[in-house]
N, C-alpha and C. Protein backbone atom coordinates (compact mmCIF):
# COMPACT_ATOMS: atom_id res chain seq x y z
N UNK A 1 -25.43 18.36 73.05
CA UNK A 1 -24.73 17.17 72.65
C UNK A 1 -23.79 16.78 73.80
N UNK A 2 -23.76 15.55 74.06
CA UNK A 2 -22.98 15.44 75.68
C UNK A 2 -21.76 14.50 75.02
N UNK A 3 -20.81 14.88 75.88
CA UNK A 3 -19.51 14.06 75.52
C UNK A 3 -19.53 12.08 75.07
N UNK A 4 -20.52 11.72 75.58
CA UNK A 4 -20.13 10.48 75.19
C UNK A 4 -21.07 10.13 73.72
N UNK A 5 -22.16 11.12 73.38
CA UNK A 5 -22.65 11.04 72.13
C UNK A 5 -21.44 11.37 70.98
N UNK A 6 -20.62 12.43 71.75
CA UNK A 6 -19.01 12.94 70.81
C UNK A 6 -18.40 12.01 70.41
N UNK A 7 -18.23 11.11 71.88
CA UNK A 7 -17.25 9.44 71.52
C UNK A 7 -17.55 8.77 71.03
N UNK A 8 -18.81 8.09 71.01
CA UNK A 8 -19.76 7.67 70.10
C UNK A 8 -19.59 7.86 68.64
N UNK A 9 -19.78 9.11 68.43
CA UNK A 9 -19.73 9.65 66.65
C UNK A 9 -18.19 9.28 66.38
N UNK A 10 -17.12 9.55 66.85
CA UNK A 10 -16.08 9.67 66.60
C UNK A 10 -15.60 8.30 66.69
N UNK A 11 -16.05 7.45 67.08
CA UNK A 11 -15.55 5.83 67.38
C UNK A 11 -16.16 5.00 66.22
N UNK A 12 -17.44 5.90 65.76
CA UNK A 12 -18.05 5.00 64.35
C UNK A 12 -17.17 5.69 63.55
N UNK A 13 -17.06 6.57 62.75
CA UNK A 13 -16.15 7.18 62.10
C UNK A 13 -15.14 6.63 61.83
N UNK A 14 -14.02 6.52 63.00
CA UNK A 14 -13.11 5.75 62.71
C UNK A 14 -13.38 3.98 62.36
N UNK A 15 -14.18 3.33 63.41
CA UNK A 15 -14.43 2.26 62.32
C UNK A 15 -14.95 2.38 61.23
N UNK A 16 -15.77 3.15 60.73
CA UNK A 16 -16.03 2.97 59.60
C UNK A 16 -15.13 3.27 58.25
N UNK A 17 -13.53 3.44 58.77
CA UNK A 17 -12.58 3.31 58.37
C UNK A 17 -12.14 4.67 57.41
N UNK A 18 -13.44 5.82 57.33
CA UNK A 18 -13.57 7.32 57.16
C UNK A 18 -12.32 7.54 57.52
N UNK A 19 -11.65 7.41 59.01
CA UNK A 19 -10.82 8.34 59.33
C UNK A 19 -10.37 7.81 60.34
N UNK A 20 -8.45 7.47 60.36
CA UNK A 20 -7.39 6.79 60.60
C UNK A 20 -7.50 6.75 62.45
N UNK A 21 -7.74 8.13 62.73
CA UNK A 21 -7.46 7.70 64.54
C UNK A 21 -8.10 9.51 64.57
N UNK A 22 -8.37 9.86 65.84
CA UNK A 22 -9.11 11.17 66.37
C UNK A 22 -8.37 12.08 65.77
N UNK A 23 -7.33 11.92 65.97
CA UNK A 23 -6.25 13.46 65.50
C UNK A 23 -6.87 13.71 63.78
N UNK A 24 -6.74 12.62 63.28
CA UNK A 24 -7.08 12.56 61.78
C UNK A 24 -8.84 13.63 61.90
N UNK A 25 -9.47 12.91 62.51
CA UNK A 25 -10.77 13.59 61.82
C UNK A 25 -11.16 14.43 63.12
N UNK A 26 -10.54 15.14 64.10
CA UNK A 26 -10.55 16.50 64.40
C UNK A 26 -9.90 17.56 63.65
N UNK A 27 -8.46 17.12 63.12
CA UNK A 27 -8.07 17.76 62.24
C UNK A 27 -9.10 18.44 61.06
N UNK A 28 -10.02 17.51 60.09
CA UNK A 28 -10.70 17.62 59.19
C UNK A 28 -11.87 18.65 59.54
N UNK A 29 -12.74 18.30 60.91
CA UNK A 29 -13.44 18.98 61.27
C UNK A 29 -13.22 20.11 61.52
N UNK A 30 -11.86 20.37 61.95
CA UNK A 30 -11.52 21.68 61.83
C UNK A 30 -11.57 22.21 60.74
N UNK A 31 -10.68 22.02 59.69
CA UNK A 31 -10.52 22.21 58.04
C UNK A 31 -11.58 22.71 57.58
N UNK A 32 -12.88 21.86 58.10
CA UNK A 32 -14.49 22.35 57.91
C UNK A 32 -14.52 23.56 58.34
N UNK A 33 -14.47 23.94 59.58
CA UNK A 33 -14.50 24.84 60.36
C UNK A 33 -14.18 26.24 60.24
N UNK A 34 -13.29 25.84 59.13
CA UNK A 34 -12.31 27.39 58.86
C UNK A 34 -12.97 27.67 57.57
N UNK A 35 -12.81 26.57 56.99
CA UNK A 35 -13.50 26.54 55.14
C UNK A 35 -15.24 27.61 55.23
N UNK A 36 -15.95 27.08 56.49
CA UNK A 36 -17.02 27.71 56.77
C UNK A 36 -16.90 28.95 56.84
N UNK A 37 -15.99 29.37 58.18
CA UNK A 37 -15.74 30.72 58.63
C UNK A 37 -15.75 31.57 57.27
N UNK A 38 -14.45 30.93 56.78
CA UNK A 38 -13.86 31.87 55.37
C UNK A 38 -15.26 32.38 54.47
N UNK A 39 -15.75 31.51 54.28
CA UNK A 39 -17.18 31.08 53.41
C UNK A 39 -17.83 32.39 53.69
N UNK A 40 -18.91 32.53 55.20
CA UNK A 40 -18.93 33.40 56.04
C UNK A 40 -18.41 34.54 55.68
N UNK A 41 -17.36 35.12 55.96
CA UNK A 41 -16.75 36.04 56.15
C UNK A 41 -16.64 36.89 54.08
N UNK A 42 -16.92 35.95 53.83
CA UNK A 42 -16.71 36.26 52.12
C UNK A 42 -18.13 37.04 51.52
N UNK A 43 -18.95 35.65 52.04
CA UNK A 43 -20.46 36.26 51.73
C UNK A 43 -20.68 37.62 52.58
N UNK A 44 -20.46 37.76 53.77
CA UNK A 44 -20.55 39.01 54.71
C UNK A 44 -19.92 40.39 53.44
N UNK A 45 -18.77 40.27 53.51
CA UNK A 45 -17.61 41.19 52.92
C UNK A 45 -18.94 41.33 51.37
N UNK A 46 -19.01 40.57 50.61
CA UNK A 46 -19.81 40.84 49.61
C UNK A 46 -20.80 41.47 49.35
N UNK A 47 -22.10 40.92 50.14
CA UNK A 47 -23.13 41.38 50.09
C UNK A 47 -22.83 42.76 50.85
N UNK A 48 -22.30 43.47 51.56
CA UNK A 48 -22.37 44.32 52.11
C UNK A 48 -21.25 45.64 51.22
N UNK A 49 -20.80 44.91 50.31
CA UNK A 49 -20.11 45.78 49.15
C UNK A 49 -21.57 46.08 48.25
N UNK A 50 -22.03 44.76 47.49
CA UNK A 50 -23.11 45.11 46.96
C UNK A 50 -24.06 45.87 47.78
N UNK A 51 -24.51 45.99 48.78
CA UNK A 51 -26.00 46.71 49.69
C UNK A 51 -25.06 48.24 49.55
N UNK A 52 -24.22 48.76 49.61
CA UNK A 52 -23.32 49.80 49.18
C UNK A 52 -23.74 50.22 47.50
N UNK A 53 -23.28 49.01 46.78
CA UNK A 53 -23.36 49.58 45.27
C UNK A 53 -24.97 50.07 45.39
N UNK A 54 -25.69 48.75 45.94
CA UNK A 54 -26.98 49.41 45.57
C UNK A 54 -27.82 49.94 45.63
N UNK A 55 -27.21 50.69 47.14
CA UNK A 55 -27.76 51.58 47.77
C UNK A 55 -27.62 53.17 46.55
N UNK A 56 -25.68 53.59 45.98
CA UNK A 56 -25.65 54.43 45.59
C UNK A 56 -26.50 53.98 43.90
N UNK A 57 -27.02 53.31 43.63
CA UNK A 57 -27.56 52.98 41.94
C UNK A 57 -26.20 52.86 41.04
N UNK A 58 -24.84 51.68 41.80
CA UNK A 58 -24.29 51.56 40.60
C UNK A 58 -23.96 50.02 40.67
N UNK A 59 -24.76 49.10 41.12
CA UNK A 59 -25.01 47.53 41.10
C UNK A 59 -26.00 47.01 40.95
N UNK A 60 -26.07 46.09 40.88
CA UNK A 60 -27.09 44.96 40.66
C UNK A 60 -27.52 43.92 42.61
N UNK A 61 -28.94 43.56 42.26
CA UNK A 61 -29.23 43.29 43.55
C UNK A 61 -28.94 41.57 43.33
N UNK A 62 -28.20 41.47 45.09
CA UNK A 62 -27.61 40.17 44.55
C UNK A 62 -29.12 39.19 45.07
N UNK A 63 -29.28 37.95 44.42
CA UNK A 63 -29.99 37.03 44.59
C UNK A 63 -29.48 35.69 45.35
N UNK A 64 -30.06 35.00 45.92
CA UNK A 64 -29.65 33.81 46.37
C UNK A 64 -28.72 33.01 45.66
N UNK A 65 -29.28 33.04 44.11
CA UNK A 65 -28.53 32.23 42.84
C UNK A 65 -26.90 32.98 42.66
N UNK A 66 -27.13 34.36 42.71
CA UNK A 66 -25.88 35.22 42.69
C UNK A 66 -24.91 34.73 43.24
N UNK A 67 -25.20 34.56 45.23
CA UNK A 67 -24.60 34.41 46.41
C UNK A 67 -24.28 32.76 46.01
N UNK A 68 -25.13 31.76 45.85
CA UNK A 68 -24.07 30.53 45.03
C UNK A 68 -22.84 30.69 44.49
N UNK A 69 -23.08 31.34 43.31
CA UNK A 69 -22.55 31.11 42.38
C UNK A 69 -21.16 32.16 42.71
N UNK A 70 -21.26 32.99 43.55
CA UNK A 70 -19.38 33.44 44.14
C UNK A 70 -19.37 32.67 44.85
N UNK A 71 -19.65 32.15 45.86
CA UNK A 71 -19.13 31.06 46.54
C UNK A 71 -18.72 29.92 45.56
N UNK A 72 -19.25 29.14 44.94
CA UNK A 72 -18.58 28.55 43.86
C UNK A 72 -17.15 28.92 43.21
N UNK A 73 -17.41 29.59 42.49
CA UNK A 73 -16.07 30.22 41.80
C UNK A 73 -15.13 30.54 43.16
N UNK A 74 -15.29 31.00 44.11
CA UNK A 74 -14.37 31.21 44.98
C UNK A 74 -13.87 29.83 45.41
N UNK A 75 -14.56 28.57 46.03
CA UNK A 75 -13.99 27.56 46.19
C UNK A 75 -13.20 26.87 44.86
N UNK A 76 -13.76 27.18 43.66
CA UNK A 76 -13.09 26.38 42.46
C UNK A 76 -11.94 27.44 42.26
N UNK A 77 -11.55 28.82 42.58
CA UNK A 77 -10.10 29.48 42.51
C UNK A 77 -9.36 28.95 43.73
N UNK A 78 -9.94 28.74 44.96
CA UNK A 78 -9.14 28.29 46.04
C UNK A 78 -8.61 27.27 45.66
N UNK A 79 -9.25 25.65 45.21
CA UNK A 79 -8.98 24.80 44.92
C UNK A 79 -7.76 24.40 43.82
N UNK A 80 -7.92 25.30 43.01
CA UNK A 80 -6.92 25.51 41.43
C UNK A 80 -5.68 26.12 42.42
N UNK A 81 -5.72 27.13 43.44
CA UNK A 81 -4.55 27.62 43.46
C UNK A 81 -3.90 27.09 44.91
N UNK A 82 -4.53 25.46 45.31
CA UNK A 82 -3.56 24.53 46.22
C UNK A 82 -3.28 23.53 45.64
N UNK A 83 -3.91 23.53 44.21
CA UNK A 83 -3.65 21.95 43.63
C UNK A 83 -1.66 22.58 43.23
């Protein structure tokens, strides 16, 4: 991706009235950025508790649907506890 495709994206954006001036929606992209990481770092920490449980026979094997559905509840407790 070369810098002026960057300016480009970021110049429609703001006209398209999404987002006030650069600081505004680098800021956000960041926000993304971390929200991901965290995300990441959650599912990691998890599944690797479960591959533990279920290695010794005292868990359940997690599924794709599983791995949703904590991520879910984890963003809807994050969310409840900045509102």
């Amino acid at each position: 991706m070369t810098t002026d495709t960057i300016d480009n994206f970021i110049e429609t954006e703001i006209q398209s009235g999404r987002y006030k001036n650069r600081e505004e929606l680098v800021t956000e992209a960041l926000r993304q950025m971390i929200e991901r990481e965290n995300e990441l770092d959650f599912l990691a920490d998890h599944m690797s508790k479960a591959a533990e449980e279920v290695r010794y026979g005292c868990g359940q094997p997690l599924t794709f649907e599983t791995i949703q559905e904590y991520v879910r509840r984890e963003r809807a407790e994050n969310t409840n506890a900045t509102s």
